[in-house]
C-alpha atoms as a PDB file:
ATOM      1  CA  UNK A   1    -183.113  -9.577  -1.431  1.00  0.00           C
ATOM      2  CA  UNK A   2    -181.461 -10.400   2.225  1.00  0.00           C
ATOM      3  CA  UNK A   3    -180.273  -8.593   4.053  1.00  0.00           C
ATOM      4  CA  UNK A   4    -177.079  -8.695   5.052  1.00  0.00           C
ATOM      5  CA  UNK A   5    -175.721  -9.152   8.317  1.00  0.00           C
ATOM      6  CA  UNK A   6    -172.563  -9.386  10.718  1.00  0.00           C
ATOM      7  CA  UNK A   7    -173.148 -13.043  11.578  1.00  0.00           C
ATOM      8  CA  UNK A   8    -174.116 -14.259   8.345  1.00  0.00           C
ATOM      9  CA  UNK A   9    -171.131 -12.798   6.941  1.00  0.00           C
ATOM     10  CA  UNK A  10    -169.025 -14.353   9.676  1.00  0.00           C
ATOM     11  CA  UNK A  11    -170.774 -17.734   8.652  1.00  0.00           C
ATOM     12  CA  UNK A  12    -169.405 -17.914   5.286  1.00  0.00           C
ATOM     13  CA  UNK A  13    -165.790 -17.494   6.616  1.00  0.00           C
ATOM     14  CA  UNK A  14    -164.657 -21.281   7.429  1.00  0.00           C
ATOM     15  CA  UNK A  15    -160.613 -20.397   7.887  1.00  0.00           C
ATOM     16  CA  UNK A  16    -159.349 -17.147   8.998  1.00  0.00           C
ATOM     17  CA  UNK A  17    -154.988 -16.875   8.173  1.00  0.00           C
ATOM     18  CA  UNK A  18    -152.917 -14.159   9.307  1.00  0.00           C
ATOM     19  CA  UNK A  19    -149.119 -14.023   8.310  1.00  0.00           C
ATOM     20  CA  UNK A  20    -146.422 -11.147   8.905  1.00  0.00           C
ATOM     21  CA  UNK A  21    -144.037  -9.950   7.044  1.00  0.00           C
ATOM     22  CA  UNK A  22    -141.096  -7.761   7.512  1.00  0.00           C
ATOM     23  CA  UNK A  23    -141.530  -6.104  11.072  1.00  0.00           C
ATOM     24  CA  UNK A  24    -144.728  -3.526  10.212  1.00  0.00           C
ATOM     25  CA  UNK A  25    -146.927  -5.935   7.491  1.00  0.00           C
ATOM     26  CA  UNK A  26    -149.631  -7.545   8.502  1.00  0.00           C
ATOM     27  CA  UNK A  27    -151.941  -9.907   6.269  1.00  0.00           C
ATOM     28  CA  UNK A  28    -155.073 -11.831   6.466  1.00  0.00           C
ATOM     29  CA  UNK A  29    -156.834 -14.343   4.415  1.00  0.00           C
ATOM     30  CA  UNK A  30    -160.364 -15.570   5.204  1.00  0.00           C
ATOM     31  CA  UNK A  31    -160.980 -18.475   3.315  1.00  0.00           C
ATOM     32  CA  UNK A  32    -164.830 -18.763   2.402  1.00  0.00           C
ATOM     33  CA  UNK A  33    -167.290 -21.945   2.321  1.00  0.00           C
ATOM     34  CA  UNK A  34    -166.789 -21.602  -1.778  1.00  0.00           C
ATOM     35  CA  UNK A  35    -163.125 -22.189  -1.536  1.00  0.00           C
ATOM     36  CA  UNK A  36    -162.655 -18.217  -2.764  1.00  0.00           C
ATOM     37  CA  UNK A  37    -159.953 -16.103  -0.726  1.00  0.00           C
ATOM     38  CA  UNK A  38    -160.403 -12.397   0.476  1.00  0.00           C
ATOM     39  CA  UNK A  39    -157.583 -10.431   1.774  1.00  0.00           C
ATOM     40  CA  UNK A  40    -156.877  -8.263   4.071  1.00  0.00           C
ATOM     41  CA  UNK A  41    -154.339  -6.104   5.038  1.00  0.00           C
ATOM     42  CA  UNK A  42    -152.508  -3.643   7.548  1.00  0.00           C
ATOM     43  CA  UNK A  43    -149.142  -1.882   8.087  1.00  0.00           C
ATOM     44  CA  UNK A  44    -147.206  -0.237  10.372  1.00  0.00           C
ATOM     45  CA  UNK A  45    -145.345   3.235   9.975  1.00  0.00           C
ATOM     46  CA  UNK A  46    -142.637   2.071  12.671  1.00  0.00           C
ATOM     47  CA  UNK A  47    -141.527  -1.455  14.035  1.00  0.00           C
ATOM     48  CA  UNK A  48    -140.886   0.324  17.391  1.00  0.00           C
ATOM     49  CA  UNK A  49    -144.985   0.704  17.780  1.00  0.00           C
ATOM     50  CA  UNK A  50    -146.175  -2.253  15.970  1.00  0.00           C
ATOM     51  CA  UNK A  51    -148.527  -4.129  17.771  1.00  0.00           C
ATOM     52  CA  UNK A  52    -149.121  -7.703  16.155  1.00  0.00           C
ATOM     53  CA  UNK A  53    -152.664  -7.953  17.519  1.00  0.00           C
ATOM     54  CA  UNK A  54    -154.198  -4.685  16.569  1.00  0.00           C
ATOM     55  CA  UNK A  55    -152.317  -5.339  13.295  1.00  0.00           C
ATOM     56  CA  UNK A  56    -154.221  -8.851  12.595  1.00  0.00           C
ATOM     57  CA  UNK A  57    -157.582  -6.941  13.713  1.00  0.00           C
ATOM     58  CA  UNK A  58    -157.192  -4.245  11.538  1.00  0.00           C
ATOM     59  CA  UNK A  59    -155.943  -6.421   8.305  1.00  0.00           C
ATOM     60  CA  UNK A  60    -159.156  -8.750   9.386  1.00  0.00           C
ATOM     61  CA  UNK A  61    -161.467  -6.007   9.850  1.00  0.00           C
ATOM     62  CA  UNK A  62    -159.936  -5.089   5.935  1.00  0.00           C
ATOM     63  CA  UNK A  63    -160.560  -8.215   4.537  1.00  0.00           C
ATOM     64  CA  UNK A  64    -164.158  -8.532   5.849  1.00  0.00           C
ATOM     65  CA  UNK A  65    -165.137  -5.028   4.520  1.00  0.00           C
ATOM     66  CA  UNK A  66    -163.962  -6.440   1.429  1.00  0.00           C
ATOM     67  CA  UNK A  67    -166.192  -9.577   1.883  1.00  0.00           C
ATOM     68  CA  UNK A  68    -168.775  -7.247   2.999  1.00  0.00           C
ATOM     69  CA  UNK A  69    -168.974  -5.621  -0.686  1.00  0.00           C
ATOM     70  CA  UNK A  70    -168.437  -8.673  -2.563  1.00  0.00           C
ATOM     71  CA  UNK A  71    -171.714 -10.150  -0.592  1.00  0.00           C
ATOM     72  CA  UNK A  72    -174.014  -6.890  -1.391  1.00  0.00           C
ATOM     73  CA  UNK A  73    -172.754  -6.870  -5.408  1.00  0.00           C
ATOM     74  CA  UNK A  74    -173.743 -10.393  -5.535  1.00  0.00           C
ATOM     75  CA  UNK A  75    -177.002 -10.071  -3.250  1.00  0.00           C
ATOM     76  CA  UNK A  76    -177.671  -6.725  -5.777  1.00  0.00           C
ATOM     77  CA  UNK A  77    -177.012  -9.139  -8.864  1.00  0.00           C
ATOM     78  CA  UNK A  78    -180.105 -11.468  -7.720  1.00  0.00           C
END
């Protein structure tokens, strides 16, 4: 088994999408080498201290925790 790492991770991601919706809802969808999506998201309690980039960081850094776990099951299932 491999292990896993940061920058292999980050290899398998070949499109990285953020949208926003309403004024606190922040989403992001890394597209992987297979053609699967994993999404990530983040929101806001107030539009008067949303911050668009530390919302796309946090919805990425969501997403890739979720790509992070989807990695080790399948590295575990080998």
């Amino acid at each position: 088994m491999k292990k896993l790492t940061k920058e292999y991770l980050e290899s398998l991601i070949i499109k990285t999408e953020h949208a926003r919706f309403g004024d606190t809802l922040t989403i992001c969808v890394l597209t992987l080498q297979n053609g699967f999506n994993v999404v990530g998201s983040s929101a806001c309690i107030s539009k008067d201290i949303f911050d668009e980039e530390k919302g796309k960081q946090v919805a990425y850094d969501n997403a890739f925790g979720q790509l992070w776990e989807l990695e080790g099951y399948k590295q575990k299932g080998q």
